[in-house]
N, C-alpha and C. Protein backbone atom coordinates (compact mmCIF):
# COMPACT_ATOMS: atom_id res chain seq x y z
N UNK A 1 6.36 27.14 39.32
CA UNK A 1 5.38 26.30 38.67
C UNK A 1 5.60 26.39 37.17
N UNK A 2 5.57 25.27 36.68
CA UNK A 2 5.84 25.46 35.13
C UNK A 2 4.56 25.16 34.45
N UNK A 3 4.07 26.02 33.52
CA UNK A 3 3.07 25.53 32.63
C UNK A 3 3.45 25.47 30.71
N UNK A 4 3.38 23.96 30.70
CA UNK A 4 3.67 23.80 28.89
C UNK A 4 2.79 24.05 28.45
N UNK A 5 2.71 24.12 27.04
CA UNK A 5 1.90 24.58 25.76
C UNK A 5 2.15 23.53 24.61
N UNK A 6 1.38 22.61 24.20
CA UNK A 6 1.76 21.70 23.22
C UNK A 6 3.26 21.14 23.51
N UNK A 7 3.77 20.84 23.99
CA UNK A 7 4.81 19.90 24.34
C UNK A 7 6.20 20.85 23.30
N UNK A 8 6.34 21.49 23.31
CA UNK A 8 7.11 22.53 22.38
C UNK A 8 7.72 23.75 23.57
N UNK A 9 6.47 24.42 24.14
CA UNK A 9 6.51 25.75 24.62
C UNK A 9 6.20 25.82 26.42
N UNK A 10 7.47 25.72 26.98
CA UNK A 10 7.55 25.57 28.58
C UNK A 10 7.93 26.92 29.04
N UNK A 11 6.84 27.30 30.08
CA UNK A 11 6.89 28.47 30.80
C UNK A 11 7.00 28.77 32.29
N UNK A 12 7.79 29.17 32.51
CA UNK A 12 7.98 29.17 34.14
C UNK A 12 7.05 30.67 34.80
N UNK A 13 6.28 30.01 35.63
CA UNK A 13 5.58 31.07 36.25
C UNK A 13 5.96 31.03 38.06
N UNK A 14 6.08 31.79 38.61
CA UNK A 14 6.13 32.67 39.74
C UNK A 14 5.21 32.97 40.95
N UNK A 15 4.38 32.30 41.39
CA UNK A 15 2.85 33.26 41.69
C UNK A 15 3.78 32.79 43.13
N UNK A 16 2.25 33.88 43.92
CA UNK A 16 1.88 34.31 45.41
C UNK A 16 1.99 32.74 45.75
N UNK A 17 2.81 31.75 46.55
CA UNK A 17 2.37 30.38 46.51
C UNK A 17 1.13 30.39 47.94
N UNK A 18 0.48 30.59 47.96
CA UNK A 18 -0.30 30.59 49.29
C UNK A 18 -1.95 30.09 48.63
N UNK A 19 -2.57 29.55 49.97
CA UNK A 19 -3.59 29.07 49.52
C UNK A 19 -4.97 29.99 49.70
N UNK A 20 -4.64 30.82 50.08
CA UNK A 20 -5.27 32.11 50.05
C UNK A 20 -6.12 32.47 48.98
N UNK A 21 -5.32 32.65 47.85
CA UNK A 21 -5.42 33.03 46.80
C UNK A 21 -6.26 32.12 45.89
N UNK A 22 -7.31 31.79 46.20
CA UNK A 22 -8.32 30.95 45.46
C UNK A 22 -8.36 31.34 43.98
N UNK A 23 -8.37 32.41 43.25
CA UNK A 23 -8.75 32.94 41.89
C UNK A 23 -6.80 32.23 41.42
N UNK A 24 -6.22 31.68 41.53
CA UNK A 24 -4.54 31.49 41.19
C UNK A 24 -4.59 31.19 39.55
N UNK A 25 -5.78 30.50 39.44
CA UNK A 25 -5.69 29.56 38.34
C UNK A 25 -6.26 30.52 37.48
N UNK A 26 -7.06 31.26 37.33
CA UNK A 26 -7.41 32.23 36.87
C UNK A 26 -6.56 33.22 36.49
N UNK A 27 -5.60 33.43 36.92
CA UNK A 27 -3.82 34.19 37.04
C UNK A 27 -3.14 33.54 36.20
N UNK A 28 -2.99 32.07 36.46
CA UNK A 28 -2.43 31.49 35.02
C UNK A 28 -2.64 31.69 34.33
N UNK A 29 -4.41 31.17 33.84
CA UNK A 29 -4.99 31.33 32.65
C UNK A 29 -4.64 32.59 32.23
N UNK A 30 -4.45 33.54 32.39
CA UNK A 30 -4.46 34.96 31.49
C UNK A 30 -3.14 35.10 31.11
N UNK A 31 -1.84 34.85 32.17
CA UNK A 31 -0.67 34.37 31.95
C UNK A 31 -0.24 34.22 30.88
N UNK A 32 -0.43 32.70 30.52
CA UNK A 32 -0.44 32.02 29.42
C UNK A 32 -1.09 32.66 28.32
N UNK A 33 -2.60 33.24 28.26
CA UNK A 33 -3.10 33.41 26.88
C UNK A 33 -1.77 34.88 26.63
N UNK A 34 -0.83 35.55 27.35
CA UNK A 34 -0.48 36.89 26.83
C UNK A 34 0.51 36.00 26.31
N UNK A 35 1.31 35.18 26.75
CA UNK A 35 2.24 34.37 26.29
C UNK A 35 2.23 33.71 25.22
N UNK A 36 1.26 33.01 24.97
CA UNK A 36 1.08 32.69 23.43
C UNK A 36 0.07 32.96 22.32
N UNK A 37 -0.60 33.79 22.71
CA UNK A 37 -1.27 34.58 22.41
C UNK A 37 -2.62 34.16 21.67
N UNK A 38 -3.40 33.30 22.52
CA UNK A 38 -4.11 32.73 21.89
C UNK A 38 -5.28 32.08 22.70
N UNK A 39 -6.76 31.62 22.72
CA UNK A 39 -7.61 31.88 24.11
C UNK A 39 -6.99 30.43 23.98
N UNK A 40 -6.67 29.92 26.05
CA UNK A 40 -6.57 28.70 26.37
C UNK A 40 -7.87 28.14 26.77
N UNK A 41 -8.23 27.02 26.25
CA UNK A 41 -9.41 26.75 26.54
C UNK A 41 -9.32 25.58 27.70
N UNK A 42 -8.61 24.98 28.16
CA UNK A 42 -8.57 24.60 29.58
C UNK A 42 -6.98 24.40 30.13
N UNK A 43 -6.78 24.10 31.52
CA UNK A 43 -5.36 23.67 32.01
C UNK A 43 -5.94 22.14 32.55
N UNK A 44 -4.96 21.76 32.38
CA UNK A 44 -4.43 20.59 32.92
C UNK A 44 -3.43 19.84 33.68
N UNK A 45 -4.13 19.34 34.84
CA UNK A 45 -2.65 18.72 36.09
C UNK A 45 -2.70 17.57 35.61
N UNK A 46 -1.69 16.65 35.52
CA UNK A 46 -1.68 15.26 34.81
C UNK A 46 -2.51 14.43 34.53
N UNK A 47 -3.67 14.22 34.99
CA UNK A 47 -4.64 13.75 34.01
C UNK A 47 -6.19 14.57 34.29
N UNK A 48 -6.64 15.47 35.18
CA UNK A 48 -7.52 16.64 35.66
C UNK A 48 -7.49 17.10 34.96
N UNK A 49 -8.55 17.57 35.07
CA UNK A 49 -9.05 18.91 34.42
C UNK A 49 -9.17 19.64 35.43
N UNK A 50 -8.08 21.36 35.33
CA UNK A 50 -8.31 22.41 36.62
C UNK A 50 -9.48 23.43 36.23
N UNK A 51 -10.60 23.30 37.00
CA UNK A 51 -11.27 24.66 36.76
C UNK A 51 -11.37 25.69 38.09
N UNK A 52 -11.71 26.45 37.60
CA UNK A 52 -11.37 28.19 38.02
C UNK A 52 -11.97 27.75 39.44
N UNK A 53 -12.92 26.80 39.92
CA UNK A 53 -13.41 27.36 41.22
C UNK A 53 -12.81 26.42 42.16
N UNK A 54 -11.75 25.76 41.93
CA UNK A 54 -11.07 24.54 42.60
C UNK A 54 -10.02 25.87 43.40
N UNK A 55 -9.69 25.81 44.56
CA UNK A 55 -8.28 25.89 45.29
C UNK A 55 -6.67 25.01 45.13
N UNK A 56 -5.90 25.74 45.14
CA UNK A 56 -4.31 25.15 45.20
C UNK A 56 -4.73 23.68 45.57
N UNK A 57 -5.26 23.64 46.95
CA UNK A 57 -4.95 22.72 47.81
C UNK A 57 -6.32 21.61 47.37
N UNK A 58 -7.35 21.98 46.50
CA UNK A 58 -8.29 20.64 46.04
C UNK A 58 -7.39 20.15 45.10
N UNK A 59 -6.98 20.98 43.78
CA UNK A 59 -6.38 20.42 42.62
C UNK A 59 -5.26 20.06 42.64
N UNK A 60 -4.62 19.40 44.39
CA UNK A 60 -3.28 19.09 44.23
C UNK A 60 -1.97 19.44 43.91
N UNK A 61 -2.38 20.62 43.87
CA UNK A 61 -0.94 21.07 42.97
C UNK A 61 -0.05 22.02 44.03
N UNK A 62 1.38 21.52 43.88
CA UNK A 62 2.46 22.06 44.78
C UNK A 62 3.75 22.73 43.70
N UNK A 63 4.64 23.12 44.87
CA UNK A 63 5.82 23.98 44.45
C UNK A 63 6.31 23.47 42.80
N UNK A 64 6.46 22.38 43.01
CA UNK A 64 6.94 21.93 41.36
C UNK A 64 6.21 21.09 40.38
N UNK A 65 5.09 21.56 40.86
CA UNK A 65 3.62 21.05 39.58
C UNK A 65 3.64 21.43 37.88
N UNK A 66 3.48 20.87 37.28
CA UNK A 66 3.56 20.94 36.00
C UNK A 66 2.15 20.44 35.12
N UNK A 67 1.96 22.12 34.68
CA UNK A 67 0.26 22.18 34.31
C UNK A 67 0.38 22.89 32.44
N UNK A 68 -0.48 21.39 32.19
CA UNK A 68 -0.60 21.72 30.77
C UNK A 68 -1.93 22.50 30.52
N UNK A 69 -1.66 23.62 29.32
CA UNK A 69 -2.44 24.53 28.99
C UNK A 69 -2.68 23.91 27.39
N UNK A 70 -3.98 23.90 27.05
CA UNK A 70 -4.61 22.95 25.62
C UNK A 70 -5.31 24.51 25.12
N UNK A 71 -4.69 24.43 24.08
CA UNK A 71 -5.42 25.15 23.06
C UNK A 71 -5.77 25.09 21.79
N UNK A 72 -7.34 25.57 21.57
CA UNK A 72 -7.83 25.19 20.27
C UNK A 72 -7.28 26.19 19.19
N UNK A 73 -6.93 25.20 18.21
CA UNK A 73 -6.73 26.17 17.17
C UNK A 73 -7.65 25.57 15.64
N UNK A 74 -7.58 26.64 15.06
CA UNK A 74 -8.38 26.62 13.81
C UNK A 74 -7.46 26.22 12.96
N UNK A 75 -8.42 25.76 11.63
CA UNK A 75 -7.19 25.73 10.64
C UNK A 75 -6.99 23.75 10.32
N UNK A 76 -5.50 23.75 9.98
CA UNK A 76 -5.27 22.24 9.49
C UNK A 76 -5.28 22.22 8.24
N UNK A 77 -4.91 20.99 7.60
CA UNK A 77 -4.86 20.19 6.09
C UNK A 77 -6.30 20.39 5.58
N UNK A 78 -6.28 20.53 4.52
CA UNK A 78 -7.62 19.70 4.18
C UNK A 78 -8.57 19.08 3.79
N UNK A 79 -9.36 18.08 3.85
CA UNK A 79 -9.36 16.71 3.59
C UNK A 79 -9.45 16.59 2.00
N UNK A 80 -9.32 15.18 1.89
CA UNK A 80 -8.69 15.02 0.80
C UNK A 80 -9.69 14.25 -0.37
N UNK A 81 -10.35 15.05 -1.51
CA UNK A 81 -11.11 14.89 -2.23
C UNK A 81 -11.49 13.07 -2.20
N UNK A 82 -12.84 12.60 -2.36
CA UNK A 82 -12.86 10.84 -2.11
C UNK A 82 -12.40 10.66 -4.03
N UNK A 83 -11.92 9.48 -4.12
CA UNK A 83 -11.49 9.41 -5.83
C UNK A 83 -12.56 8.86 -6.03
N UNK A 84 -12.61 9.54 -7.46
CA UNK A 84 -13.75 8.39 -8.25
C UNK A 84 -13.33 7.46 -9.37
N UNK A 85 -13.50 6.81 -9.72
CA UNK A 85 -12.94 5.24 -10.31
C UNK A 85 -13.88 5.43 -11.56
N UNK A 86 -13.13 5.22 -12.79
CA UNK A 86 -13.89 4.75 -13.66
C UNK A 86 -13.87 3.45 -14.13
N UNK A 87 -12.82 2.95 -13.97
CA UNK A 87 -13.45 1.17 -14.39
C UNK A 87 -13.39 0.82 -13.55
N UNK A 88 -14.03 -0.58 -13.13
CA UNK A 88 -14.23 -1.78 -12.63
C UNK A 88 -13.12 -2.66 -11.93
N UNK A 89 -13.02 -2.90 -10.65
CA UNK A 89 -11.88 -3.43 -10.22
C UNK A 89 -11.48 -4.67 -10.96
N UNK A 90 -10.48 -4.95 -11.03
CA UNK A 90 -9.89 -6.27 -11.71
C UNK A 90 -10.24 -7.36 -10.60
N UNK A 91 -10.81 -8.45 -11.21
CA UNK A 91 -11.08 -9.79 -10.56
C UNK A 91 -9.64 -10.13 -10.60
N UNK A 92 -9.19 -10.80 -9.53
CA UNK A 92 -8.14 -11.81 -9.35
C UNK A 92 -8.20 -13.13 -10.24
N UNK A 93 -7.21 -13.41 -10.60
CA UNK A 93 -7.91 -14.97 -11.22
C UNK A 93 -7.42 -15.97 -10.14
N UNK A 94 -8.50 -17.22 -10.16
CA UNK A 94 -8.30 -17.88 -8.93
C UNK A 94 -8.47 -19.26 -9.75
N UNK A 95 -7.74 -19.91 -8.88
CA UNK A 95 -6.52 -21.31 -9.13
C UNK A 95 -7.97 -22.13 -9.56
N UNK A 96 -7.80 -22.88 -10.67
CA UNK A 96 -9.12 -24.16 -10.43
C UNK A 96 -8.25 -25.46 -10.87
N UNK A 97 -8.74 -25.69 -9.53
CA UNK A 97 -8.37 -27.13 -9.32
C UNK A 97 -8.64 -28.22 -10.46
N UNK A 98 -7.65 -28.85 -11.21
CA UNK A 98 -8.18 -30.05 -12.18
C UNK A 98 -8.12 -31.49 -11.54
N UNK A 99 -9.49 -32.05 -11.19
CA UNK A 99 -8.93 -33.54 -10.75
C UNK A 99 -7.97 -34.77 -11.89
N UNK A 100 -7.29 -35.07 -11.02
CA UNK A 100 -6.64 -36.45 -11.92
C UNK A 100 -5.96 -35.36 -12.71
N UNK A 101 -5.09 -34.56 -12.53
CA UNK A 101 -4.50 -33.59 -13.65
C UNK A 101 -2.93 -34.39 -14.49
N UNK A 102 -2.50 -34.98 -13.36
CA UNK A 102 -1.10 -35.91 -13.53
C UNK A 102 -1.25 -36.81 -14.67
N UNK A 103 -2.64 -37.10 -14.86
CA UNK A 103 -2.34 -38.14 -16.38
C UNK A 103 -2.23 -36.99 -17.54
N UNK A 104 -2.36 -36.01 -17.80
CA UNK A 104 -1.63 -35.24 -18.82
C UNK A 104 -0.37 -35.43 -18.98
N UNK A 105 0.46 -35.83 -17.60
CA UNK A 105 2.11 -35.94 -17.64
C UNK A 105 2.31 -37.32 -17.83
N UNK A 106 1.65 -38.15 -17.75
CA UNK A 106 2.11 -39.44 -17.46
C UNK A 106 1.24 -40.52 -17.92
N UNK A 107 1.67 -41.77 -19.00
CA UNK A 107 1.06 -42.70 -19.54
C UNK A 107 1.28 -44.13 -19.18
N UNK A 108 0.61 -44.74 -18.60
CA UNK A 108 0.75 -45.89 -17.70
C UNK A 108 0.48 -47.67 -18.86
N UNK A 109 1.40 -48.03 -19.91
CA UNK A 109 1.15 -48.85 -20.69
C UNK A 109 1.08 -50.27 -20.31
N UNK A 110 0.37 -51.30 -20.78
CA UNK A 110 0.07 -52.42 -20.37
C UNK A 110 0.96 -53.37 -20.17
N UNK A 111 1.91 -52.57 -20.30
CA UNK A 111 3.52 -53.91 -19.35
C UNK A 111 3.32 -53.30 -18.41
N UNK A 112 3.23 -52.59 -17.62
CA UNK A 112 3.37 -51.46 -16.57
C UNK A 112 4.37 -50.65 -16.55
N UNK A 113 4.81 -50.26 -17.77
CA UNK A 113 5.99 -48.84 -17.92
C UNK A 113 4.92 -48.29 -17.57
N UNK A 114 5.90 -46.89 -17.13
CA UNK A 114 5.62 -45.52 -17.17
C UNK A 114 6.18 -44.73 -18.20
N UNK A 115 5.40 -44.13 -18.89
CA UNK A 115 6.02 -43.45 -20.02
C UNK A 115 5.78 -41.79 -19.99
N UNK A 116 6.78 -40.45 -19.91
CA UNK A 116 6.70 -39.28 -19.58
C UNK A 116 5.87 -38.96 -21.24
N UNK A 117 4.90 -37.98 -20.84
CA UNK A 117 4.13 -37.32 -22.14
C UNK A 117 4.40 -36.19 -22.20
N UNK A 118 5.38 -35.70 -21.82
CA UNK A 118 5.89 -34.12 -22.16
C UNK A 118 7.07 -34.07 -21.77
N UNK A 119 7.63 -33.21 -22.37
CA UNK A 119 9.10 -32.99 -21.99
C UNK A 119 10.08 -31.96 -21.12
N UNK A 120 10.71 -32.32 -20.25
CA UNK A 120 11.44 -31.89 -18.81
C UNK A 120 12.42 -30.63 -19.64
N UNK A 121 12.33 -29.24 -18.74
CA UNK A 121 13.46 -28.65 -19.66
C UNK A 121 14.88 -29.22 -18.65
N UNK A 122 16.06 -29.20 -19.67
CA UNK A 122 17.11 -29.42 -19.34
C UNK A 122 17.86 -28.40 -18.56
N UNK A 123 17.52 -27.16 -18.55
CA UNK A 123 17.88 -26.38 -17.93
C UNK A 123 17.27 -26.02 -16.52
N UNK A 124 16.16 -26.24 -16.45
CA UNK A 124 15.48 -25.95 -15.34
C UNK A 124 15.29 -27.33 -14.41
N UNK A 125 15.03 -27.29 -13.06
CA UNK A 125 15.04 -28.49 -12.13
C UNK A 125 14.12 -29.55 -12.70
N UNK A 126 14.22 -30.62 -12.13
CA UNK A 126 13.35 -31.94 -12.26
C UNK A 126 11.66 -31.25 -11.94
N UNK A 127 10.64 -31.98 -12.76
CA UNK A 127 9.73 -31.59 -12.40
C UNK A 127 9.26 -30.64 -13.39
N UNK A 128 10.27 -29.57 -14.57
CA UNK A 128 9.65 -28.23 -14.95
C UNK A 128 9.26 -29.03 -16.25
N UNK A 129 8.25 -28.88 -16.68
CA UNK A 129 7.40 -29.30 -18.05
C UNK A 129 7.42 -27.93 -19.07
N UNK A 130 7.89 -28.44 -20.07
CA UNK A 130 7.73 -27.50 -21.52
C UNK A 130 6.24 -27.38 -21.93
N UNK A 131 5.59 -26.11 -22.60
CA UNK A 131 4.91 -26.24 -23.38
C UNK A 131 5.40 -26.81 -24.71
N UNK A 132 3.85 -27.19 -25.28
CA UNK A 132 3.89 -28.26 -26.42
C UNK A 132 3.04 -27.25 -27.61
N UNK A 133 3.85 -26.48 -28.18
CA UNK A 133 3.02 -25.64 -29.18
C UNK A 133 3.47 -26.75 -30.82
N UNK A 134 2.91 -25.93 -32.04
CA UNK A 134 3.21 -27.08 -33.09
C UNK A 134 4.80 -27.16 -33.53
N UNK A 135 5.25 -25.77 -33.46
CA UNK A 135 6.45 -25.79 -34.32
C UNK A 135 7.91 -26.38 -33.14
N UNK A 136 7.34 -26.29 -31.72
CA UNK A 136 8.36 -26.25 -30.44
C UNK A 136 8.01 -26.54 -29.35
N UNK A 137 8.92 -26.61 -28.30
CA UNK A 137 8.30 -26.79 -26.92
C UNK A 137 9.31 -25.31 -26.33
N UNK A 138 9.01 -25.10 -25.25
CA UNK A 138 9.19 -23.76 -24.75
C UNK A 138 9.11 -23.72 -23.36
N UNK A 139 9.97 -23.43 -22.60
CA UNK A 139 9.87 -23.87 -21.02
C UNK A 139 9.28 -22.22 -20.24
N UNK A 140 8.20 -22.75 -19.69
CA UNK A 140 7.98 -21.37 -19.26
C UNK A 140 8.55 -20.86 -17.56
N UNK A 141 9.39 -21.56 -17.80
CA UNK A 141 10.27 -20.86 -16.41
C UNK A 141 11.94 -20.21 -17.23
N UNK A 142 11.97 -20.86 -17.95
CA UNK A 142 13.59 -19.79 -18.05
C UNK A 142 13.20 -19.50 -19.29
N UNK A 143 12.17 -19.89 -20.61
CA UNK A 143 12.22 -19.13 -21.84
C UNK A 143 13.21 -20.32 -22.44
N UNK A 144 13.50 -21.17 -22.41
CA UNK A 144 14.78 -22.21 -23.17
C UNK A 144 13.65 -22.85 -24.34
N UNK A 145 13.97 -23.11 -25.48
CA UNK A 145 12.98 -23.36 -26.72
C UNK A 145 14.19 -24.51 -27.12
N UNK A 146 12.95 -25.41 -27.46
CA UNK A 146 13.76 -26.53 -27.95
C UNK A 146 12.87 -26.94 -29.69
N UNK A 147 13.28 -26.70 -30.87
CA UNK A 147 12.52 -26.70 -31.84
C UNK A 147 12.38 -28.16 -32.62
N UNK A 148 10.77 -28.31 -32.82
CA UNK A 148 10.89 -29.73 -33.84
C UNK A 148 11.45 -29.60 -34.88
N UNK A 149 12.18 -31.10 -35.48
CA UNK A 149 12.64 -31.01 -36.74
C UNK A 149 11.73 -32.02 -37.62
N UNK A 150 11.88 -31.91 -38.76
CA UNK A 150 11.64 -32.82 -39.49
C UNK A 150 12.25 -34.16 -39.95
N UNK A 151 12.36 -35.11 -40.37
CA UNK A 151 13.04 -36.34 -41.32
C UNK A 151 14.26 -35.55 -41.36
N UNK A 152 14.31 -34.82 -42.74
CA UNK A 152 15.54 -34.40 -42.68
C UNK A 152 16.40 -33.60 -41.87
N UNK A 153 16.03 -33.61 -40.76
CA UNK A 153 16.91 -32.30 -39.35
C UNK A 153 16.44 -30.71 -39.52
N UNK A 154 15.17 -30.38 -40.20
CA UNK A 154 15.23 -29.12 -41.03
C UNK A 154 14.02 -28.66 -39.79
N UNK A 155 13.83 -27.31 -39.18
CA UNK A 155 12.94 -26.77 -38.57
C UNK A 155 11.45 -26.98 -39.35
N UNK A 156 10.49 -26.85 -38.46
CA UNK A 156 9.44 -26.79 -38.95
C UNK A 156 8.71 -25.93 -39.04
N UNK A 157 8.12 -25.72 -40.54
CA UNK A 157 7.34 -24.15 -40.81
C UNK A 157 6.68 -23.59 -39.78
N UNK A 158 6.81 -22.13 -39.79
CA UNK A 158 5.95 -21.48 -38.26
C UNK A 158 4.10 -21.65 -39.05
N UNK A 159 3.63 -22.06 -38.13
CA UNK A 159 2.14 -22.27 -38.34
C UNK A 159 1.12 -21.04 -39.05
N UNK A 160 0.76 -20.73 -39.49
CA UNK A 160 0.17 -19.86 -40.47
C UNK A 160 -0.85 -19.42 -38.52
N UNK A 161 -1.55 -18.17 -38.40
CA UNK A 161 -2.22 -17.53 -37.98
C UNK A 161 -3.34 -17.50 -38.65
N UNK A 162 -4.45 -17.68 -37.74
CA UNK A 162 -5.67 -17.28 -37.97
C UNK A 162 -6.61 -16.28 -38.03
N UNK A 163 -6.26 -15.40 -38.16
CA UNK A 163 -6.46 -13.54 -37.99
C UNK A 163 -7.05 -13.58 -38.82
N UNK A 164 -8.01 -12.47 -38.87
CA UNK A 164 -8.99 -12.05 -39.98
C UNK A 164 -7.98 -11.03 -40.75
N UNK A 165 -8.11 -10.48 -41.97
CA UNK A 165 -7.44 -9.78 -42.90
C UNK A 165 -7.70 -8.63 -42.99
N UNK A 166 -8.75 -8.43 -42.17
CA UNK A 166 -9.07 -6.39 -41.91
C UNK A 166 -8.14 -5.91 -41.43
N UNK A 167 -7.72 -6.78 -40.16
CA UNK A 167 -6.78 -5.99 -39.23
C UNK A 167 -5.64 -5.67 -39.75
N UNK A 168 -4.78 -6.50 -41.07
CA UNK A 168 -3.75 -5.84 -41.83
C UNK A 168 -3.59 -4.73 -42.58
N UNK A 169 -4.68 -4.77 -43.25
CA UNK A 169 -5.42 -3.63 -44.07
C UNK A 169 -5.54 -2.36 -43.50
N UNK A 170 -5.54 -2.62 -42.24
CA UNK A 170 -6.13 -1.14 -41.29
C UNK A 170 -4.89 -1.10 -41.01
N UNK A 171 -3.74 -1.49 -40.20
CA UNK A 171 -2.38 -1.68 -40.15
C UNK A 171 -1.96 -0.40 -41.27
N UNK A 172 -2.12 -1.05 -42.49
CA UNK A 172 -1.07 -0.27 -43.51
C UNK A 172 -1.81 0.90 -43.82
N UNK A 173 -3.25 0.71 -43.68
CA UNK A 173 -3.65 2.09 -43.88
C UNK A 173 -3.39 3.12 -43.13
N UNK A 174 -3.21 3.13 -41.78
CA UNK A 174 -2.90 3.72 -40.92
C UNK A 174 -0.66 4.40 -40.70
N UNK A 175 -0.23 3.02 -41.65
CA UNK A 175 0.67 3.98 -41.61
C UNK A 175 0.88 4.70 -43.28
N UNK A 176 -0.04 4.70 -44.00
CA UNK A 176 0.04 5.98 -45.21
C UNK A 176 -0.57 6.75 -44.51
N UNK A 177 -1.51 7.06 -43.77
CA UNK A 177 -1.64 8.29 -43.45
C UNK A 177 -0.26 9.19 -42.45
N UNK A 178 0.21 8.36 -42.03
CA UNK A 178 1.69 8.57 -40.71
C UNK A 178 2.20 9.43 -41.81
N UNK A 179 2.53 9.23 -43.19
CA UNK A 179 3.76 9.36 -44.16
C UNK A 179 3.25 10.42 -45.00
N UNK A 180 1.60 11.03 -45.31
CA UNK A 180 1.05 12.17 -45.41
C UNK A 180 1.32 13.21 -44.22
N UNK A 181 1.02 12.98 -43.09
CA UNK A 181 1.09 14.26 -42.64
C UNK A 181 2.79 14.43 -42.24
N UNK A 182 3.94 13.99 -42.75
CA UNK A 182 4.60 14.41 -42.74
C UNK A 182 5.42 15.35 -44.25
């Protein structure tokens, strides 16, 4: 008769095979606990539960039965602190729909041309639209910049910023102090 132990530890036992011997299982049980040294808290025939006052011949079990022994043990990992969050989950940003959005791209004049109101990058497929900032247009799929000129072919000044003038001030103040503490 073989009895496993956690699917690891297979033990071949020997007994009186006769049905005589009503206490058998009780013989295991002690068996096993010297064997692995540890209290078994029940056996098991493939899906039964064997207890002590059952006979060979109720609990089914013959010459080449195979009876699992379950034991509790103490102990384990252990669990794992809950986190605590200090900010605020990030909202997703979610798509808003513009009706009639296509007349931004497209000007429909009283011959019935169609006339494009923004410009296609050349590098990227049919369909990709440049941004329209003052000094350029700028394709925001590959980064390709195409710059306005003036009359004479000459770039056009980068647009002055609207920033308040503290924030420069604090800028440079911040690096004289960098150049003191060294």
């Amino acid at each position: 008769m073989k009895i496993s132990f956690s699917r690891r530890h297979n033990y071949d036992f020997q007994p009186l095979w006769t049905d005589a011997h009503p206490s058998l299982l009780i013989v295991f049980r002690s068996q096993v606990e010297e064997q692995v040294e540890y209290p078994v808290s029940r056996l098991v025939f493939n899906t039964a539960s064997l207890d002590e006052e059952l006979s060979l011949a109720e609990a089914g079990l013959e010459t080449e039965s195979s009876i699992d022994a379950l034991v509790a043990l103490d102990g384990g990992k252990r669990k794992r602190k809950k986190k605590v969050y200090t900010k605020p989950k990030k909202i997703a940003h979610k798509h808003k729909k513009r009706s009639q959005a296509l007349l931004d791209y497209y000007n429909v004049e009283a011959s019935g041309k169609i006339k494009k109101l923004k410009n296609e990058c050349n590098k990227c497929e049919v369909a990709t639209y440049m941004a329209d900032h003052p000094d350029r247009f700028t394709c925001g799929k590959c980064g390709h910049m195409l710059y306005r000129l003036t009359a004479k072919g000459e770039r056009l000044p980068i647009p002055k910023q609207n920033k308040p003038q503290a924030a420069d001030t604090a800028v440079v103040a911040k690096k004289d102090t960098k150049k003191k503490k060294k």
